[in-house]
C-alpha atoms as a PDB file:
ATOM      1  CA  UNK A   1      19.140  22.717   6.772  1.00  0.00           C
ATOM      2  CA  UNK A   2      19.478  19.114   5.219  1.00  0.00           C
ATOM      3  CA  UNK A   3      16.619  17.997   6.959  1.00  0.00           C
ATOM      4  CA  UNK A   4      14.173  20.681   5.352  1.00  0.00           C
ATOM      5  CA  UNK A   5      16.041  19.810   2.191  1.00  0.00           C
ATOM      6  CA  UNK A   6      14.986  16.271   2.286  1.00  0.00           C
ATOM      7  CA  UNK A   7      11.351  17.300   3.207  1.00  0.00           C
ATOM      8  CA  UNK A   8      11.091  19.316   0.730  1.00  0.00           C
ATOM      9  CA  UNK A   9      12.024  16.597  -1.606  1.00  0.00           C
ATOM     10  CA  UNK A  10      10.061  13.429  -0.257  1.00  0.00           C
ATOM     11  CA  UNK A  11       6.990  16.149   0.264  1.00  0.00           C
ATOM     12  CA  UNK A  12       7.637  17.081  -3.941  1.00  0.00           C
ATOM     13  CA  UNK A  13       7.205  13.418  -4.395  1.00  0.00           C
ATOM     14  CA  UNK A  14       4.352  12.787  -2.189  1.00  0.00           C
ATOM     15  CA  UNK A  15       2.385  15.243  -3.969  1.00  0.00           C
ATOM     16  CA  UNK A  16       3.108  13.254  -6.975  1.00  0.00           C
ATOM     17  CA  UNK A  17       3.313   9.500  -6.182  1.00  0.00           C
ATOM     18  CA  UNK A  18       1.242   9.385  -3.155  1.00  0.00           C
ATOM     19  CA  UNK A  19      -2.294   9.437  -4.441  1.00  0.00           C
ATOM     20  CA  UNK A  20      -0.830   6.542  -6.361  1.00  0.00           C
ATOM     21  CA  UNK A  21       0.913   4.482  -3.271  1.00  0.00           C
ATOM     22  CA  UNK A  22      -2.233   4.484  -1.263  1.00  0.00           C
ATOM     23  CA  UNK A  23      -4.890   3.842  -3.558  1.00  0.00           C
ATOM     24  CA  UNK A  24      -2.812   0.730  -5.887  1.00  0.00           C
ATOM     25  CA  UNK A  25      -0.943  -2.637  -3.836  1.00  0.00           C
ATOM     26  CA  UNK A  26       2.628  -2.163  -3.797  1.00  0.00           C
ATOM     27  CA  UNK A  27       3.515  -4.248  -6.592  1.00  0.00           C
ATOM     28  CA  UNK A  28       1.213  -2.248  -9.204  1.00  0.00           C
ATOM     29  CA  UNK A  29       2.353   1.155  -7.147  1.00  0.00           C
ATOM     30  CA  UNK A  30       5.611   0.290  -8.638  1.00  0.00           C
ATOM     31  CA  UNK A  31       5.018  -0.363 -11.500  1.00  0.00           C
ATOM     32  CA  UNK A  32       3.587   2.779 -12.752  1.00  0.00           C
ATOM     33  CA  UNK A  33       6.379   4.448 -10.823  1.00  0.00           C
ATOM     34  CA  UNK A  34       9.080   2.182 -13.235  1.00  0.00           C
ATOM     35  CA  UNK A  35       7.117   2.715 -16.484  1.00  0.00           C
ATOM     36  CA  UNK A  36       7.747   6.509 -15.513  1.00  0.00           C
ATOM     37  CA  UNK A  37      10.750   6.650 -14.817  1.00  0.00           C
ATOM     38  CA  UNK A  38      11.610   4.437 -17.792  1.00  0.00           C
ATOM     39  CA  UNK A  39       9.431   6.473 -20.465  1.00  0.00           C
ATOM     40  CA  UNK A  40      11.957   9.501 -19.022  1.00  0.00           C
ATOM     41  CA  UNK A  41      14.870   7.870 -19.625  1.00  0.00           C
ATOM     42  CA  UNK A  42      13.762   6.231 -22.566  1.00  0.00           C
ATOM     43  CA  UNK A  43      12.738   9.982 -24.160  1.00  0.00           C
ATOM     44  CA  UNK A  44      15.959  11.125 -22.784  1.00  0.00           C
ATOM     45  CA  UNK A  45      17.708   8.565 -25.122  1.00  0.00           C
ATOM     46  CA  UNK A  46      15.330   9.212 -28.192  1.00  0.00           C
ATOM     47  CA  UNK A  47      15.919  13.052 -28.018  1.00  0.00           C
ATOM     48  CA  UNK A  48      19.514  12.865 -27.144  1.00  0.00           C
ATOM     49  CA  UNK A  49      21.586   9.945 -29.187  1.00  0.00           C
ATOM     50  CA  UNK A  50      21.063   9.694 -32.774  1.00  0.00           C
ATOM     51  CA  UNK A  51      19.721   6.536 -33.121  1.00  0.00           C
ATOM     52  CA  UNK A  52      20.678   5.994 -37.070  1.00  0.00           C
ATOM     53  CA  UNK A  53      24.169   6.847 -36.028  1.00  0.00           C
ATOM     54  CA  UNK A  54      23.976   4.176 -33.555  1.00  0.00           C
ATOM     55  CA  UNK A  55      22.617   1.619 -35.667  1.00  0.00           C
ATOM     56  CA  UNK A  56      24.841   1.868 -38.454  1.00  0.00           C
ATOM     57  CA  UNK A  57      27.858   1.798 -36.035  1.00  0.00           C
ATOM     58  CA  UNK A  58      26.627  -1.399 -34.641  1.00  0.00           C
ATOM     59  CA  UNK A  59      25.978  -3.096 -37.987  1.00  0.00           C
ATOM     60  CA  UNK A  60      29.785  -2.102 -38.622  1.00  0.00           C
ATOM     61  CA  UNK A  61      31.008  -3.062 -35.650  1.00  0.00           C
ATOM     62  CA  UNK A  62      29.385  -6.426 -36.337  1.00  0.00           C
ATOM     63  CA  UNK A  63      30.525  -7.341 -39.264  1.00  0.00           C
ATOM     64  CA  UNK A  64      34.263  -6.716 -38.277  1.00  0.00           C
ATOM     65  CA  UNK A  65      33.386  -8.919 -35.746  1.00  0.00           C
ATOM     66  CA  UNK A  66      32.350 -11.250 -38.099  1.00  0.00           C
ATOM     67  CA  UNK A  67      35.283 -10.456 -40.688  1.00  0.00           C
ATOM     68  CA  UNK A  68      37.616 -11.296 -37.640  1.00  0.00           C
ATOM     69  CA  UNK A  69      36.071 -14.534 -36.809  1.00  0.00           C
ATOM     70  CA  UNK A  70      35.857 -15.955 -40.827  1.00  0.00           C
ATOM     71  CA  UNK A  71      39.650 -15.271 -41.185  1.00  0.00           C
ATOM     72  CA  UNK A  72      41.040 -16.373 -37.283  1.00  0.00           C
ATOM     73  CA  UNK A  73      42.477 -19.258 -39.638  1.00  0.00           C
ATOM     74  CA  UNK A  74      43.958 -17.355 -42.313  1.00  0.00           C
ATOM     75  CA  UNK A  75      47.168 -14.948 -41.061  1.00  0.00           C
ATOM     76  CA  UNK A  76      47.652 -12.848 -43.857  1.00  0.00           C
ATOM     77  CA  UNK A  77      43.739 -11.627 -43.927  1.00  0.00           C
ATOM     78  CA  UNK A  78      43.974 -11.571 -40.380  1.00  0.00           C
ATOM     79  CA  UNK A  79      46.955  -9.211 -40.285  1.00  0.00           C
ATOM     80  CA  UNK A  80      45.072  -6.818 -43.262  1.00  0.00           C
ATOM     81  CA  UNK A  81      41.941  -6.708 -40.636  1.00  0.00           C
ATOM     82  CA  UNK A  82      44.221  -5.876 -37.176  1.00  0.00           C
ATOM     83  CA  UNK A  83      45.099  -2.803 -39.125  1.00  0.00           C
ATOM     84  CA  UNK A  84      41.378  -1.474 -39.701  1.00  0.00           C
ATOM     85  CA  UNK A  85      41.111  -2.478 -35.227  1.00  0.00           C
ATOM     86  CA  UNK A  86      42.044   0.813 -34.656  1.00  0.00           C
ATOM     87  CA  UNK A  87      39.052   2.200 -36.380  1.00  0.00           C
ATOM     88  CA  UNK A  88      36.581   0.103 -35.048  1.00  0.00           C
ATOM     89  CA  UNK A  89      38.042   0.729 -31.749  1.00  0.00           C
ATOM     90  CA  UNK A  90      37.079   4.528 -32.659  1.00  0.00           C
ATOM     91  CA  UNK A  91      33.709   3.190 -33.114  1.00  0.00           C
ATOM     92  CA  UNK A  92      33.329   1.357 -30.566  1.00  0.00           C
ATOM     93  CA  UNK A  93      34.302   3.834 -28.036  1.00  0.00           C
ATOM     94  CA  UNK A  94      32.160   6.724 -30.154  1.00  0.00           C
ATOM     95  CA  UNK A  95      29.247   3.935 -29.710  1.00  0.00           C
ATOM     96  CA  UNK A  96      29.955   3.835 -25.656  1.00  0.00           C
ATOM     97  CA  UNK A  97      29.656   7.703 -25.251  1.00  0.00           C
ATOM     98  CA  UNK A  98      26.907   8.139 -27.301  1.00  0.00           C
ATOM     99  CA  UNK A  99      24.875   5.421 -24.692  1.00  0.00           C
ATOM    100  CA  UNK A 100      26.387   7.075 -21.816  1.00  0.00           C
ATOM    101  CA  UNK A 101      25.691  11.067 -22.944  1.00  0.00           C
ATOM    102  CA  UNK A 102      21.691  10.464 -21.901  1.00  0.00           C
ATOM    103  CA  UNK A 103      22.937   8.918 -17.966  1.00  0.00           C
ATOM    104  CA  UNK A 104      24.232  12.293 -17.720  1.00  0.00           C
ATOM    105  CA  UNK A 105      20.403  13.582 -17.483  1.00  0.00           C
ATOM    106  CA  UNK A 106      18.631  10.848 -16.147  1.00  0.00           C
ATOM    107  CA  UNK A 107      21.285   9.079 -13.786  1.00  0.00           C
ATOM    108  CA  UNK A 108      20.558  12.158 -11.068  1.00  0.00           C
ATOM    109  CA  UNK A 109      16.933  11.783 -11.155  1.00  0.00           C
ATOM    110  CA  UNK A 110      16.531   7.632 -11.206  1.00  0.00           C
ATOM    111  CA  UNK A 111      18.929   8.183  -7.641  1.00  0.00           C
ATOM    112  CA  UNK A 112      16.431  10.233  -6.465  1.00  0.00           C
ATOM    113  CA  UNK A 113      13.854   7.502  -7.381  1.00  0.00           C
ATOM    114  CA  UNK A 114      15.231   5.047  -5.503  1.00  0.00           C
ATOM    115  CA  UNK A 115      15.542   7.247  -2.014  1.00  0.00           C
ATOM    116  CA  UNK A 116      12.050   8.119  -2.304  1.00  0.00           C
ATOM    117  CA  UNK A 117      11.114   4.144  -2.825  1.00  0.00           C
ATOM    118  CA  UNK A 118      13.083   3.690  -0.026  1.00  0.00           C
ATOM    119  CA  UNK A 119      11.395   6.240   1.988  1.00  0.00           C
ATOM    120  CA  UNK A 120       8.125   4.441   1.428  1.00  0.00           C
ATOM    121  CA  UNK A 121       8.561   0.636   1.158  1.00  0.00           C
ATOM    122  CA  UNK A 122      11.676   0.405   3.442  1.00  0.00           C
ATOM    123  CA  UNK A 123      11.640  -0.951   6.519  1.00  0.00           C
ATOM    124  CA  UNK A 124       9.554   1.765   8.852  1.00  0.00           C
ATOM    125  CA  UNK A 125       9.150   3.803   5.617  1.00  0.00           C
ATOM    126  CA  UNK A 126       5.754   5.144   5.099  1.00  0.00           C
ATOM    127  CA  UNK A 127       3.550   2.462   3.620  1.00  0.00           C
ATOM    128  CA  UNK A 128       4.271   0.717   6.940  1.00  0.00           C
ATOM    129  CA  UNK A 129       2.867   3.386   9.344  1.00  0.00           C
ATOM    130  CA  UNK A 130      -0.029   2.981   7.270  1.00  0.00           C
ATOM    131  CA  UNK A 131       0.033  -0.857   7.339  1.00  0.00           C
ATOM    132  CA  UNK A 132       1.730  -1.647  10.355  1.00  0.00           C
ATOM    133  CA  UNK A 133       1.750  -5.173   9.635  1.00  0.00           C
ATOM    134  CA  UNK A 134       2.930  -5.171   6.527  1.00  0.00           C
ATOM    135  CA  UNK A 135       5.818  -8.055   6.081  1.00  0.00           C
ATOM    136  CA  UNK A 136       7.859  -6.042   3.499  1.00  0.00           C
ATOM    137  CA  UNK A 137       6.921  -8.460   0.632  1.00  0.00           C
ATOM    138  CA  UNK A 138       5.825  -6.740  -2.623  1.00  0.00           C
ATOM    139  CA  UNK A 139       5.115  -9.710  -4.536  1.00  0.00           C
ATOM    140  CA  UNK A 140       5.713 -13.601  -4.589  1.00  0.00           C
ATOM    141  CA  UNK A 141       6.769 -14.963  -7.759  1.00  0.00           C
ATOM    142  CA  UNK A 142       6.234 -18.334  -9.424  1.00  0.00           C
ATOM    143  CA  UNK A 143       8.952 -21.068  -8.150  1.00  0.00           C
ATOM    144  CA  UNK A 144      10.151 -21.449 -11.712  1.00  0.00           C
ATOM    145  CA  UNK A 145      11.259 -17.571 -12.402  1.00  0.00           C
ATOM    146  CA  UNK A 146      12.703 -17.128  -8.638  1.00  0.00           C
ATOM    147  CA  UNK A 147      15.217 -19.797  -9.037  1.00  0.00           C
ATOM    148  CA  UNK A 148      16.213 -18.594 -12.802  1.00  0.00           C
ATOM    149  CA  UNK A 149      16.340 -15.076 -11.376  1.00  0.00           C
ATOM    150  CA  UNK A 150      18.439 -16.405  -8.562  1.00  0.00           C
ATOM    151  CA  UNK A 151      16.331 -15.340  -5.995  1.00  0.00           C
ATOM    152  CA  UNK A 152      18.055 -16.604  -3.626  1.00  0.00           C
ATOM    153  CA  UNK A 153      21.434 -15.134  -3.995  1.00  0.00           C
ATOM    154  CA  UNK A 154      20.081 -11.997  -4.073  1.00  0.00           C
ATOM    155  CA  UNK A 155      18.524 -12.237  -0.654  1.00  0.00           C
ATOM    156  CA  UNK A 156      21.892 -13.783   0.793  1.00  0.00           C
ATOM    157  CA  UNK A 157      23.662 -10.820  -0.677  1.00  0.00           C
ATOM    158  CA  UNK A 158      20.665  -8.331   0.648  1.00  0.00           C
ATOM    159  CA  UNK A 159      21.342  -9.882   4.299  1.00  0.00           C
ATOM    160  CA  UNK A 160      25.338  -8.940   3.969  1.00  0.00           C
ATOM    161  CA  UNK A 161      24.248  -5.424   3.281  1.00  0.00           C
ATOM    162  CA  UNK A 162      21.174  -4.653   5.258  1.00  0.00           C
ATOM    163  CA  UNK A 163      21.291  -5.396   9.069  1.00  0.00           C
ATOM    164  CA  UNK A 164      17.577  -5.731  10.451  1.00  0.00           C
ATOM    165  CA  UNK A 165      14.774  -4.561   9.079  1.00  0.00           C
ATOM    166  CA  UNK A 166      12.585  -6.673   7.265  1.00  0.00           C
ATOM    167  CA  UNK A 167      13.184 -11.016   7.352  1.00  0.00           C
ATOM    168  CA  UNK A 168      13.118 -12.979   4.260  1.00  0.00           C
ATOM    169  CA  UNK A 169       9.634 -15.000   4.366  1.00  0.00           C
ATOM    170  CA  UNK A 170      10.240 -17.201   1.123  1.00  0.00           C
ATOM    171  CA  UNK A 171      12.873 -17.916  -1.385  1.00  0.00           C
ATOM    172  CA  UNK A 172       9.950 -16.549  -4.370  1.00  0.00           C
ATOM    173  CA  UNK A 173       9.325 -13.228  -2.319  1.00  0.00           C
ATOM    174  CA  UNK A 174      10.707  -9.831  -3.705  1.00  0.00           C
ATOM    175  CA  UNK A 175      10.653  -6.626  -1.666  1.00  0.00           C
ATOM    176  CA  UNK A 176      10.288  -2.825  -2.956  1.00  0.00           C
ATOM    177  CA  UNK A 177      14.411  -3.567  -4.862  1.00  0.00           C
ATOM    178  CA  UNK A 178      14.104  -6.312  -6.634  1.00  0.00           C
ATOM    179  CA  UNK A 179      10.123  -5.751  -7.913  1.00  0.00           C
ATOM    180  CA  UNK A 180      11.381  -2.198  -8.911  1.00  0.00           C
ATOM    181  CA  UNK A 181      14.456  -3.578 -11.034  1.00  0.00           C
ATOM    182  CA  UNK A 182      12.539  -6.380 -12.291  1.00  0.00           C
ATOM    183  CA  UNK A 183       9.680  -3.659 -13.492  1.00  0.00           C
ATOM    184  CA  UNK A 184      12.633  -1.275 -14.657  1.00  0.00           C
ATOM    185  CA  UNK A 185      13.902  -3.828 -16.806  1.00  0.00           C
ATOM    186  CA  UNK A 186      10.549  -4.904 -18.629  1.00  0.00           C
ATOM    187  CA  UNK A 187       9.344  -1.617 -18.981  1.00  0.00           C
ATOM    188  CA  UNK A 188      12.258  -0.320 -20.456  1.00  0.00           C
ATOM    189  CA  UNK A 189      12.578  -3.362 -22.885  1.00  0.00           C
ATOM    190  CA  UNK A 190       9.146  -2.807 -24.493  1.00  0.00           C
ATOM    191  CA  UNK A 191       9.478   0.957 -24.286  1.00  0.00           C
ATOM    192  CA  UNK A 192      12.891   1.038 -26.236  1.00  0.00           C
ATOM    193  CA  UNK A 193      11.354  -1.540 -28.982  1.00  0.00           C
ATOM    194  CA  UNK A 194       8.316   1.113 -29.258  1.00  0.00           C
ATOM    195  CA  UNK A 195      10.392   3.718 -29.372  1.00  0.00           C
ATOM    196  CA  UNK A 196      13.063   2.426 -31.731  1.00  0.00           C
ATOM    197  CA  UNK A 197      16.114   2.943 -29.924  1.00  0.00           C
ATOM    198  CA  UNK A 198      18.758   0.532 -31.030  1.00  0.00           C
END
């Protein structure tokens, strides 16, 4: 029963992604899949949160914060702000659900993302039965932006959590994970400043 479930699913994908996986390198495969995934989530968040509401309760927010750091020195102003906290704690946790109400659509499918990633660029996934020699490396990235992305650490912390599979062949190489969040994170950054969403 689960095991026609999950065929179901990583055939659903295949018919989807897989014209893209084997005619594009990994590391541009990806990347179409991330700006995908992030233009859904990024619609999600444009359709779902209203983004003046959000905006004004930030510039609020701010300015207490600002308030609050002008008058640290002076008790007695201090004392009148610590009785408005309460409402910009209000706002502040208003601000919080109103980020978290569009995870509730699009946390589900970005799971479902990553297990079909996984299906292909893991370790015996599918892009290695059809390139059998394939080291596991997406892409290799300049010295420079490995060591301020603390490349490193991240493969130390990938060996604690994966036993075997594939070896680390340089401190600058990225597998299927870290290319994906990397992509993720770009995509979405330019797609929420095109979109507006504060």
């Amino acid at each position: 029963m689960f095991e026609s479930i999950t065929n179901i699913f990583y055939n659903s994908l295949d018919a989807i992604f897989m014209p893209i996986i084997k005619v594009l390198p990994p590391a541009i495969a990806i990347l179409v899949i991330a700006i995908i995934v992030s233009l859904i989530v990024n619609i999600a968040t444009k359709l779902l949160v209203d983004q003046e509401k959000v905006a004004k309760l930030k510039k609020e927010i701010q300015e207490y914060q600002i308030k609050m750091k002008k008058m640290a020195k002076n008790p007695e102003m201090l004392e009148k702000l610590q009785e408005e906290q309460q409402k910009y704690m209000q706002m502040s946790a208003e601000l919080m659900k109103m980020s978290f109400k569009p995870m509730i659509y699009t946390w589900l499918p970005i799971i479902l993302i990553f297990i079909y990633l996984r299906h292909v660029y893991g370790f015996g996934g599918v892009y290695m039965e059809l390139h059998p020699n394939w080291n596991g490396v997406v892409v290799y990235l300049p010295i420079i932006l490995s060591k301020i992305l603390l490349i490193n650490f991240w493969h130390w912390l990938g060996s604690l959590i994966y036993k075997g599979g594939f070896k680390i062949v340089s401190n600058t190489a990225l597998g299927w994970l870290g290319w994906y969040i990397l992509c993720s994170f770009a995509t979405s950054t330019v797609l929420r400043k095109i979109f507006g969403i504060k």
